[in-house]
C-alpha atoms as a PDB file:
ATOM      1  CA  UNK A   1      76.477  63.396 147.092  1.00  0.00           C
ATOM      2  CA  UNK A   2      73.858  60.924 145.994  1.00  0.00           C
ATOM      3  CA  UNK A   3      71.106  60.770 148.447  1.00  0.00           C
ATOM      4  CA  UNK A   4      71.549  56.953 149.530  1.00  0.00           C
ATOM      5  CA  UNK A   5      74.791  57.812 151.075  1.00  0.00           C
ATOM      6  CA  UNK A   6      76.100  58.608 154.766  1.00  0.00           C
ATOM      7  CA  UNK A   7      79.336  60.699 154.580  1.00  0.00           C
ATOM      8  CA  UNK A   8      81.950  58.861 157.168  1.00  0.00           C
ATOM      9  CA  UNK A   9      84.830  60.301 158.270  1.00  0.00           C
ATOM     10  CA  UNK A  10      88.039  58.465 158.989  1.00  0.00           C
ATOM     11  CA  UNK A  11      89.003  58.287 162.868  1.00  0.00           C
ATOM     12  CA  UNK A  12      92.234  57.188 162.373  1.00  0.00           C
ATOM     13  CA  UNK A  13      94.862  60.128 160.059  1.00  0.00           C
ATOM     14  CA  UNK A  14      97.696  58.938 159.632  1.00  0.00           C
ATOM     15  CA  UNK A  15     100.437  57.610 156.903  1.00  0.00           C
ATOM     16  CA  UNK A  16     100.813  54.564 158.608  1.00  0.00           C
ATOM     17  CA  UNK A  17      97.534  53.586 159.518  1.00  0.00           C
ATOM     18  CA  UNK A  18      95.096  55.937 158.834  1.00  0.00           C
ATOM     19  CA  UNK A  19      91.500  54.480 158.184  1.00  0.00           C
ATOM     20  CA  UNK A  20      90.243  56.101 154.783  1.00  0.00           C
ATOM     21  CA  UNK A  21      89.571  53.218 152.916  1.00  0.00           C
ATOM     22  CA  UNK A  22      87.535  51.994 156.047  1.00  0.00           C
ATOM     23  CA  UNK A  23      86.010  55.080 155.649  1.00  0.00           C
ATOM     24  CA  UNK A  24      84.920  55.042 152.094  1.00  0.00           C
ATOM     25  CA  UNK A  25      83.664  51.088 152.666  1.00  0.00           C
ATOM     26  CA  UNK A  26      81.657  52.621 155.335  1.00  0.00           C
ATOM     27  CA  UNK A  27      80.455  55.735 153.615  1.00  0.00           C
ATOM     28  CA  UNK A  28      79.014  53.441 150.453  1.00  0.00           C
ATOM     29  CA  UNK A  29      78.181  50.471 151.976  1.00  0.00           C
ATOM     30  CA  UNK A  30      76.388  51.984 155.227  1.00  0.00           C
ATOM     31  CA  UNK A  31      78.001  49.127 157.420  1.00  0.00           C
ATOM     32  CA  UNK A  32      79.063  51.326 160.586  1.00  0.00           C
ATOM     33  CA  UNK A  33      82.882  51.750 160.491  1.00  0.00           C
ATOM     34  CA  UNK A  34      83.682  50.148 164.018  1.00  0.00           C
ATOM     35  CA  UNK A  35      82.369  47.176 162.592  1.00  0.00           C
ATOM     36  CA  UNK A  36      85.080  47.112 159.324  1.00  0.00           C
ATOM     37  CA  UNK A  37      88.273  46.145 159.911  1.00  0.00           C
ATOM     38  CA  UNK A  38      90.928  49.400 159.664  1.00  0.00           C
ATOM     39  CA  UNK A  39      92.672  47.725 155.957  1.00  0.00           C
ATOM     40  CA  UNK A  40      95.761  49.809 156.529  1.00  0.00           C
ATOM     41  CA  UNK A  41      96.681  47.885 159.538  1.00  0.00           C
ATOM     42  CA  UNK A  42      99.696  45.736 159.034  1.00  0.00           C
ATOM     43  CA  UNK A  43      99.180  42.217 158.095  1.00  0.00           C
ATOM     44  CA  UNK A  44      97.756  41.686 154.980  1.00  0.00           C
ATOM     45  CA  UNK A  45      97.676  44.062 152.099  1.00  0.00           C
ATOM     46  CA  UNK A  46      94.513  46.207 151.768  1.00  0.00           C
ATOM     47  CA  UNK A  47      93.810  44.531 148.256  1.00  0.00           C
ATOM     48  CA  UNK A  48      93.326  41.236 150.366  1.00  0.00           C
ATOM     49  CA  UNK A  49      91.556  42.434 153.140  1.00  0.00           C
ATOM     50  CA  UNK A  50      89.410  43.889 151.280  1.00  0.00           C
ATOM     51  CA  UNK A  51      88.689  40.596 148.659  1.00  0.00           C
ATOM     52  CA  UNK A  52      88.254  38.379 151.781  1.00  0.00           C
ATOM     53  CA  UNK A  53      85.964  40.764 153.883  1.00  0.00           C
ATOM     54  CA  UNK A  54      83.645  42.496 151.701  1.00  0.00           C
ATOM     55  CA  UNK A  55      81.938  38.799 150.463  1.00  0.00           C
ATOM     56  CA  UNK A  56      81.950  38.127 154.215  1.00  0.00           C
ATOM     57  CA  UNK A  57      79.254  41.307 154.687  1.00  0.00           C
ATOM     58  CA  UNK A  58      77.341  40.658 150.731  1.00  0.00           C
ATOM     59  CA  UNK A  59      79.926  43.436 149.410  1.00  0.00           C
ATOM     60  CA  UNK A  60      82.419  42.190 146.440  1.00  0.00           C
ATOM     61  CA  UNK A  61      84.826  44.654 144.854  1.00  0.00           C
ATOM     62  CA  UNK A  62      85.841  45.196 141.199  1.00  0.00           C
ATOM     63  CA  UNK A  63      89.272  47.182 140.825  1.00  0.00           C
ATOM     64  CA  UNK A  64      91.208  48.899 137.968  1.00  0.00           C
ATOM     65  CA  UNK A  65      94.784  49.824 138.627  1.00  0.00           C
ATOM     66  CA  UNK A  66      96.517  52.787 136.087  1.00  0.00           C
ATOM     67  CA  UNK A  67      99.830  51.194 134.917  1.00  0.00           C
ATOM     68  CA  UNK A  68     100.502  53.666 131.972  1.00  0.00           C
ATOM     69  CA  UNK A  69      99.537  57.108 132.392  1.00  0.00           C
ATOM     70  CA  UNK A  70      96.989  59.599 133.499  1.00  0.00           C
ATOM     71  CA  UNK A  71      94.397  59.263 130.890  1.00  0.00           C
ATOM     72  CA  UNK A  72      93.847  55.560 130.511  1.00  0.00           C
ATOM     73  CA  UNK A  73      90.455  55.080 132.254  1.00  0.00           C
ATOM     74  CA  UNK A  74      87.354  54.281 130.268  1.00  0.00           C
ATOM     75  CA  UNK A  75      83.855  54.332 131.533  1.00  0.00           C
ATOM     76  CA  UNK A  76      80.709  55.291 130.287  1.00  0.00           C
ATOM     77  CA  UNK A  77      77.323  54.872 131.533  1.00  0.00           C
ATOM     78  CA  UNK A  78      78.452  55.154 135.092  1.00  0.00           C
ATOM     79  CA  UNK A  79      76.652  58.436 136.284  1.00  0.00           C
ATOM     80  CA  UNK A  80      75.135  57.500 140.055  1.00  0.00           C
ATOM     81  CA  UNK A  81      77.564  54.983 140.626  1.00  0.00           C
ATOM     82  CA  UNK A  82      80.520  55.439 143.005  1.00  0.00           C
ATOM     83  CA  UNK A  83      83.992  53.686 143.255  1.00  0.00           C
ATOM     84  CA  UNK A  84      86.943  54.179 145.974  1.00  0.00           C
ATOM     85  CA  UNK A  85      90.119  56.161 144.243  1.00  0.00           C
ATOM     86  CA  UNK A  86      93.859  56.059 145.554  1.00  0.00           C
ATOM     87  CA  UNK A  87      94.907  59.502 145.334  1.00  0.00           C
ATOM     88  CA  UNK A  88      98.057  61.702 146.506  1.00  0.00           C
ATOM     89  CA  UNK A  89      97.232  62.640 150.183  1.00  0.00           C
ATOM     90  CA  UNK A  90      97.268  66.063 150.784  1.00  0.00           C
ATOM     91  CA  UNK A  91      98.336  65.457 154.499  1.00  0.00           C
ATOM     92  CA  UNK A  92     101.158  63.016 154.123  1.00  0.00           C
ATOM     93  CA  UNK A  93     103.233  63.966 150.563  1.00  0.00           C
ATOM     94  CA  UNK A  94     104.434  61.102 149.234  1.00  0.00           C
ATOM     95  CA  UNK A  95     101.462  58.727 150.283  1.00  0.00           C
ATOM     96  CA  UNK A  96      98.318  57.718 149.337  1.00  0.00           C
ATOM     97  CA  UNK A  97      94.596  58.821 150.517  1.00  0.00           C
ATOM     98  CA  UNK A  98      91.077  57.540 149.739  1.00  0.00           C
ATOM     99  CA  UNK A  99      88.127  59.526 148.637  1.00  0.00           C
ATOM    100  CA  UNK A 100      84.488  57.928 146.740  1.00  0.00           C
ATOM    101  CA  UNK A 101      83.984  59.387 143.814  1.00  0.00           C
ATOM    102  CA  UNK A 102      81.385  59.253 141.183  1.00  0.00           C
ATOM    103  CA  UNK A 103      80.542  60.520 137.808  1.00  0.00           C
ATOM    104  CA  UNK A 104      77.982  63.285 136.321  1.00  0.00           C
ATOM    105  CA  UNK A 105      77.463  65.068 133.089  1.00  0.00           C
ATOM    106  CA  UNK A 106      80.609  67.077 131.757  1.00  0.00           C
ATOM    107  CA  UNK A 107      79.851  70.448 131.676  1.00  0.00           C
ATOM    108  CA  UNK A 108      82.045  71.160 128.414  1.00  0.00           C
ATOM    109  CA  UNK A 109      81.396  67.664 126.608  1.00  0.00           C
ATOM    110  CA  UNK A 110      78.061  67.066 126.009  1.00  0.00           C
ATOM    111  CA  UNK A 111      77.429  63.191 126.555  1.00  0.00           C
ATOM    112  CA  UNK A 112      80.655  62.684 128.605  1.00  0.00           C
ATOM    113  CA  UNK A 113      81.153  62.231 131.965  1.00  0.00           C
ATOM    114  CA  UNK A 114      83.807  63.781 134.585  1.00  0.00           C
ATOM    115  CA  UNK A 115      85.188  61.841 137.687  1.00  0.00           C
ATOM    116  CA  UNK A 116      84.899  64.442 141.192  1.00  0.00           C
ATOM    117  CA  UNK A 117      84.931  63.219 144.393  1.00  0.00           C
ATOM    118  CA  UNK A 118      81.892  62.691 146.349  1.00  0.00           C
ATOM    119  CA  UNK A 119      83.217  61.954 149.890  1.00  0.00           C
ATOM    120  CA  UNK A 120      86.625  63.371 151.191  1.00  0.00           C
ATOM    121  CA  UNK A 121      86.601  61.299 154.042  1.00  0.00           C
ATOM    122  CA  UNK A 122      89.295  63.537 155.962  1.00  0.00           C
ATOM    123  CA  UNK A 123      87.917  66.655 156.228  1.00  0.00           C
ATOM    124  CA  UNK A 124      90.701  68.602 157.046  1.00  0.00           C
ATOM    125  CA  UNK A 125      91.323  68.565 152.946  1.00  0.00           C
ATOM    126  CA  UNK A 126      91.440  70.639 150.579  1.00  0.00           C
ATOM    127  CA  UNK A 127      88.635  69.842 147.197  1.00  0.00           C
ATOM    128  CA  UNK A 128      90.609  67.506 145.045  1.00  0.00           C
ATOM    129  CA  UNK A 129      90.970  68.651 141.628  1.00  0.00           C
ATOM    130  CA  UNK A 130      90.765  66.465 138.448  1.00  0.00           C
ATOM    131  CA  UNK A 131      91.145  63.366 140.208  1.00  0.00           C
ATOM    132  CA  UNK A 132      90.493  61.484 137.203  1.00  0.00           C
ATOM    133  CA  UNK A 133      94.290  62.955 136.730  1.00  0.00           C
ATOM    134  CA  UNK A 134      95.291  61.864 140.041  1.00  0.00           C
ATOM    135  CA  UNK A 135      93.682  58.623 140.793  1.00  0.00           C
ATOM    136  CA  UNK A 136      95.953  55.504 140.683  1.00  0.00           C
ATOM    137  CA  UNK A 137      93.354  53.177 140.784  1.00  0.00           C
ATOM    138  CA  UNK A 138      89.737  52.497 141.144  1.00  0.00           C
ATOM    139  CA  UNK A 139      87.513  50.035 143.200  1.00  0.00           C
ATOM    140  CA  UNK A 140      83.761  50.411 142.899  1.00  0.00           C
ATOM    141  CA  UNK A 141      82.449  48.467 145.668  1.00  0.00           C
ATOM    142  CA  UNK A 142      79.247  46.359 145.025  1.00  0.00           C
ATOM    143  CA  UNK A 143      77.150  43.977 146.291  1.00  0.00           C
ATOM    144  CA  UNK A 144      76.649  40.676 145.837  1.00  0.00           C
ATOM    145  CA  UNK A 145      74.212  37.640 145.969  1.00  0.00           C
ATOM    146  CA  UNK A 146      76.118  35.081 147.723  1.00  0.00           C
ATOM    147  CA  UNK A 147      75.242  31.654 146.222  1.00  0.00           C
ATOM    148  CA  UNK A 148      75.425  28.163 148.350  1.00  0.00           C
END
């Protein structure tokens, strides 16, 4: 885990409204998770919560979504910097789960880098394998000068 980050574990598991994405936010940002809003609460989609809240607290978000297949992802140059990634849950087949992950050195490719998670924030799971594989879509969250 890079050394400027708190692990934070969700409170809430659950398929309904479980609070790992709240967890993550916490977990990279530092903000304390009481004070985040749980984004899996129903009302507005966790994509929106999340655009309209972050700027609110100097955080902005940059997503990418996979829409074709399991090895569509580009990135290079990202080594020390983490994103949130949708992946199966382990604890509720059929749904989604958050972890952070980052990127180091591939151990076979020289001058590539592998995805692995940094932060399972339920920690009743099991270590995700290649969740560059698994991961539906990526959000590194940032932050960002707010300008008046």
């Amino acid at each position: 885990m890079p050394a400027d980050l708190t692990p934070v574990n969700q409170t809430i598991i659950s398929n309904v409204n479980g609070d790992c994405e709240r967890a993550c936010v916490a977990t990279i940002t530092g903000i304390p998770i009481a004070e985040i809003p749980n984004f899996s609460e129903p009302g507005l989609p966790v994509d929106q919560w999340m655009q309209e809240w972050l700027p609110t607290r100097g955080w902005g978000i940059i997503q990418a979504k996979r829409d074709t297949g399991p090895k569509d992802y580009t990135y290079s140059g990202l080594a020390g910097l983490v994103a949130i990634a949708s992946v199966p849950s382990q604890a509720f087949p059929g749904s989604k789960h958050a972890v952070v992950v980052g990127w180091r050195d591939h151990p076979q490719y020289p001058g590539a880098l592998e995805c692995y998670v940094v932060h399972d924030p339920n920690p009743n799971n099991a270590p995700y394998e290649d969740v560059a594989d698994q991961a539906e879509r990526l959000r590194w969250v940032v932050p960002v000068a707010i300008r008046g």
